[in-house]
N, C-alpha and C. Protein backbone atom coordinates (compact mmCIF):
# COMPACT_ATOMS: atom_id res chain seq x y z
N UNK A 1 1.10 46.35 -20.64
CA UNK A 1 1.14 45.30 -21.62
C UNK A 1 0.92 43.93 -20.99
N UNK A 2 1.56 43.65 -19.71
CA UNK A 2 1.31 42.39 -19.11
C UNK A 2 0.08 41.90 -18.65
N UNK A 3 -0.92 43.29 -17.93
CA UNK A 3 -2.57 43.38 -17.97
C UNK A 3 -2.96 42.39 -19.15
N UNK A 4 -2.84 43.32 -20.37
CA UNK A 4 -3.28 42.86 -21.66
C UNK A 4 -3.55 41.23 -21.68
N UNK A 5 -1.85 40.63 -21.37
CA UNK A 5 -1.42 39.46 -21.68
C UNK A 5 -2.78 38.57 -20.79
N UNK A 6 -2.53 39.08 -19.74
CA UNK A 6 -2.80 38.10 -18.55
C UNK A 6 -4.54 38.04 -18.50
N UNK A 7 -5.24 38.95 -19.53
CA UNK A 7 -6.74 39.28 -19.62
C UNK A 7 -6.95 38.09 -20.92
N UNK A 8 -6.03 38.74 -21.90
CA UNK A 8 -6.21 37.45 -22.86
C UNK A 8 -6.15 36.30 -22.93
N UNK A 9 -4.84 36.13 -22.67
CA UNK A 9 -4.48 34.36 -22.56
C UNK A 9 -5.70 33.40 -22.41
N UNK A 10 -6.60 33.68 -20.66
CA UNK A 10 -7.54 32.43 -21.13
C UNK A 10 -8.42 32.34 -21.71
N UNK A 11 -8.54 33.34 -22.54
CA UNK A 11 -9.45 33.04 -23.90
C UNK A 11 -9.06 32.21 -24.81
N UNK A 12 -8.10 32.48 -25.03
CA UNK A 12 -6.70 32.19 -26.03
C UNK A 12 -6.54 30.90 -26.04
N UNK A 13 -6.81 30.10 -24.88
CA UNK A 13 -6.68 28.80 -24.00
C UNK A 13 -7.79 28.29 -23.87
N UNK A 14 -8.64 28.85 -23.97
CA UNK A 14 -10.27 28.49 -22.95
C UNK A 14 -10.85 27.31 -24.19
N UNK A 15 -10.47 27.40 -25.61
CA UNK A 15 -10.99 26.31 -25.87
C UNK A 15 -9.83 24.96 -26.02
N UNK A 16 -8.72 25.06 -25.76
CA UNK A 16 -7.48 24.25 -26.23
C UNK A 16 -7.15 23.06 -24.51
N UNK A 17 -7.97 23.67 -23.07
CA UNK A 17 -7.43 23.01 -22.50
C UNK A 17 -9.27 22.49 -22.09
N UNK A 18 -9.22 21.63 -20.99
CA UNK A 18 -10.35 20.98 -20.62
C UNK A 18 -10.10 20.41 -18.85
N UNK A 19 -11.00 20.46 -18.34
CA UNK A 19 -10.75 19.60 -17.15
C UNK A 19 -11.88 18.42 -16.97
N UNK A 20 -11.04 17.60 -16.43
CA UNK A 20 -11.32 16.13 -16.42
C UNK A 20 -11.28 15.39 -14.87
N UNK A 21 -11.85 14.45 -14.31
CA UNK A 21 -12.28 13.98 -13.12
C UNK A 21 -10.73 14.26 -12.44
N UNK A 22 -9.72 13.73 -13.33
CA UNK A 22 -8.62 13.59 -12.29
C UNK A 22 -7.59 15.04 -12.47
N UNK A 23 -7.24 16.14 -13.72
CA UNK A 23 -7.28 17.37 -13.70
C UNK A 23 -7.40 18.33 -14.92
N UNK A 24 -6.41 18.81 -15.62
CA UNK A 24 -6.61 19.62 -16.95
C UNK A 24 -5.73 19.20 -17.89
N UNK A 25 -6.28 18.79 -18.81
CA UNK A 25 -5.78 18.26 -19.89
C UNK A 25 -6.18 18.88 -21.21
N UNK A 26 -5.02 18.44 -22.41
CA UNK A 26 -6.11 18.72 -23.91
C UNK A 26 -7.08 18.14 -23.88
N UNK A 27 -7.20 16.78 -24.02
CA UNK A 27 -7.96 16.15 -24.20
C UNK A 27 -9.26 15.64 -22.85
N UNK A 28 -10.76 15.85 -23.37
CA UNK A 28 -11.59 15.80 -22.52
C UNK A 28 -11.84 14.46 -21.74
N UNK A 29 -11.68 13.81 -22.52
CA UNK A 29 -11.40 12.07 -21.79
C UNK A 29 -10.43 11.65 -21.77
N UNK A 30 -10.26 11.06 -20.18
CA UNK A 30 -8.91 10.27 -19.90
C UNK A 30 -8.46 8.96 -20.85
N UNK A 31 -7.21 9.33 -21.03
CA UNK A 31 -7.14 7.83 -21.90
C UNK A 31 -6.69 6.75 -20.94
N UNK A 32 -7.30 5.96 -20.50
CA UNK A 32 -7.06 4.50 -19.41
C UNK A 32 -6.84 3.45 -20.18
N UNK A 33 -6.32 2.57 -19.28
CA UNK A 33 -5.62 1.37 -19.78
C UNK A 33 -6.25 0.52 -18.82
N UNK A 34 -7.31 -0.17 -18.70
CA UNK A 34 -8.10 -1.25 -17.09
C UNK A 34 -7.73 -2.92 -17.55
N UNK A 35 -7.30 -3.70 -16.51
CA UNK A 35 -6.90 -4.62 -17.34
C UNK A 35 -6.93 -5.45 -15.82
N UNK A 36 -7.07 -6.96 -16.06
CA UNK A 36 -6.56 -8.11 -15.19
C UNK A 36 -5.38 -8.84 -15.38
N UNK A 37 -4.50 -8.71 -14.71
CA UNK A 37 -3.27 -9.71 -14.40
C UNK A 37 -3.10 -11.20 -14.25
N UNK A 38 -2.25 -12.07 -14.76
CA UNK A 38 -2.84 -13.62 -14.65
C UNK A 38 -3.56 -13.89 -12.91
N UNK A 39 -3.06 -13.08 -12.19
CA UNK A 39 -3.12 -13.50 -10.69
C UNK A 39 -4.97 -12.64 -10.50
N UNK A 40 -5.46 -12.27 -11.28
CA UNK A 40 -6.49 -11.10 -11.12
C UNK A 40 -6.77 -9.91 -10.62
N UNK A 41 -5.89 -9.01 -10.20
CA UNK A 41 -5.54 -8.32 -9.72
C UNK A 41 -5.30 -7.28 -10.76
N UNK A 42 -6.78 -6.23 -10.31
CA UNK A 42 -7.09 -5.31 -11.17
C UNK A 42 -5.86 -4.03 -11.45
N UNK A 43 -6.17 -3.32 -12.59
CA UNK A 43 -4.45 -2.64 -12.73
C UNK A 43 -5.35 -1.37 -13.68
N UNK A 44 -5.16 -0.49 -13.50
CA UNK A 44 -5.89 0.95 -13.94
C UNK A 44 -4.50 1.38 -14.17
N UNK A 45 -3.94 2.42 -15.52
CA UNK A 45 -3.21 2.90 -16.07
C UNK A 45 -3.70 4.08 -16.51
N UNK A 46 -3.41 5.28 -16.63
CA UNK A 46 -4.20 6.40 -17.35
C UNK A 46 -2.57 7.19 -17.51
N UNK A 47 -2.84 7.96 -18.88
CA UNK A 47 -1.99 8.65 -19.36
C UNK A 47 -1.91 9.96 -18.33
N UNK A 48 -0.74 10.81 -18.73
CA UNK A 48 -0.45 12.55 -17.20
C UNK A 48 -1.40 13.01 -18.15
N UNK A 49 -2.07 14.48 -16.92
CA UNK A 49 -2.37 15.45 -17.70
C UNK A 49 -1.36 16.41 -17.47
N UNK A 50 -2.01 17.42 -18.20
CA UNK A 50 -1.01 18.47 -18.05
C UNK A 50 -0.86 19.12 -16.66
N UNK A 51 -2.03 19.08 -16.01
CA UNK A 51 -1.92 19.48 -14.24
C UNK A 51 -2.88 18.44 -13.55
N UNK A 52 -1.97 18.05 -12.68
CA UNK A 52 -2.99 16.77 -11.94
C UNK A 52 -3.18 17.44 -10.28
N UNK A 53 -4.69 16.87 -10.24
CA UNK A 53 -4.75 17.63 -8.83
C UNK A 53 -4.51 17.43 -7.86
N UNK A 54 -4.26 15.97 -8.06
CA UNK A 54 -3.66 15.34 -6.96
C UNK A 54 -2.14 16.22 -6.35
N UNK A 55 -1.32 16.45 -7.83
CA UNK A 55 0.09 16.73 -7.07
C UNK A 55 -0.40 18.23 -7.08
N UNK A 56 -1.13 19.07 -7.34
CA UNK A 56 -1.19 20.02 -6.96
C UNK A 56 -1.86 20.72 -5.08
N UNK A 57 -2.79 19.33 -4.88
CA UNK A 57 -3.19 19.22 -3.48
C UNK A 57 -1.74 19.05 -2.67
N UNK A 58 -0.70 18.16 -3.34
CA UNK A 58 0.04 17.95 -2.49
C UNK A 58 1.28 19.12 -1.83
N UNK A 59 1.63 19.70 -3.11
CA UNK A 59 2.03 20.70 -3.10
C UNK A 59 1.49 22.15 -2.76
N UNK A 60 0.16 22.45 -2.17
CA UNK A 60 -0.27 23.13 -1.51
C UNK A 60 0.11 22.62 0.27
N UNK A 61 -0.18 21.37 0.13
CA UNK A 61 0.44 20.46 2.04
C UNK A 61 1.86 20.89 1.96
N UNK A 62 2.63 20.67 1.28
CA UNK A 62 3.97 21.13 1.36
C UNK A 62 4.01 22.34 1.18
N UNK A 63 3.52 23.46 0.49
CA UNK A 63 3.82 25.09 1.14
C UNK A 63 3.56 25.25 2.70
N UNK A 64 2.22 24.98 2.82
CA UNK A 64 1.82 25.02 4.45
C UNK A 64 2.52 24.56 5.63
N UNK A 65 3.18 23.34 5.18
CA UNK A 65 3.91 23.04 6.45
C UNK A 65 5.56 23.76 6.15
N UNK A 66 5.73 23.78 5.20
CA UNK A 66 7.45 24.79 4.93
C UNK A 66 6.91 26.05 5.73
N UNK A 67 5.74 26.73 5.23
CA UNK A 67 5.40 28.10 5.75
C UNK A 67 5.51 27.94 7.36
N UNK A 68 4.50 27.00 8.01
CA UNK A 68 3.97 26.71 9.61
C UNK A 68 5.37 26.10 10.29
N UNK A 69 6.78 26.09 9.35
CA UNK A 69 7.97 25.60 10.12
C UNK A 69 8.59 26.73 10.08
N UNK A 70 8.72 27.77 8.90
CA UNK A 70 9.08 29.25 8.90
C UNK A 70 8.91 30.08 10.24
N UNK A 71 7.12 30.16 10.19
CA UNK A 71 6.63 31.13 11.59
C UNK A 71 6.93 30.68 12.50
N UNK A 72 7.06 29.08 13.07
CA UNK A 72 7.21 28.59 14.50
C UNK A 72 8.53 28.91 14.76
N UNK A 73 9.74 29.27 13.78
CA UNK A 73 11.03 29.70 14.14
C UNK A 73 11.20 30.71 14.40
């Protein structure tokens, strides 16, 4: 039954999520906020997605080195 699940789902999904420059979201375009400060000093705002790849890169660096401190013990 879990086969089943795990064959379906991203169909199920495949039209509801999207990926986008920065990661996967509903929505296909980022919603940003670009703006100047009285001092000019540019300021970029963008709403989360639902998985950003950034923290997912990061959190792959943090398995690796938890793992590479595991084996060296």
């Amino acid at each position: 039954m879990k086969k089943i699940l795990i064959l379906i789902l991203p169909f199920l999904l495949g039209g509801c999520l999207y990926v986008n420059d920065r990661g996967i979201d509903t929505r296909y375009y980022n919603d940003c906020k670009e703006y100047y400060d009285s001092m000019g000093i540019y300021h970029k705002t963008c709403d989360e997605n639902l998985i950003e790849y950034q923290d997912v890169k990061d959190g792959v660096k943090d398995m690796y080195k938890n793992t590479e401190e595991f084996v060296t013990q």
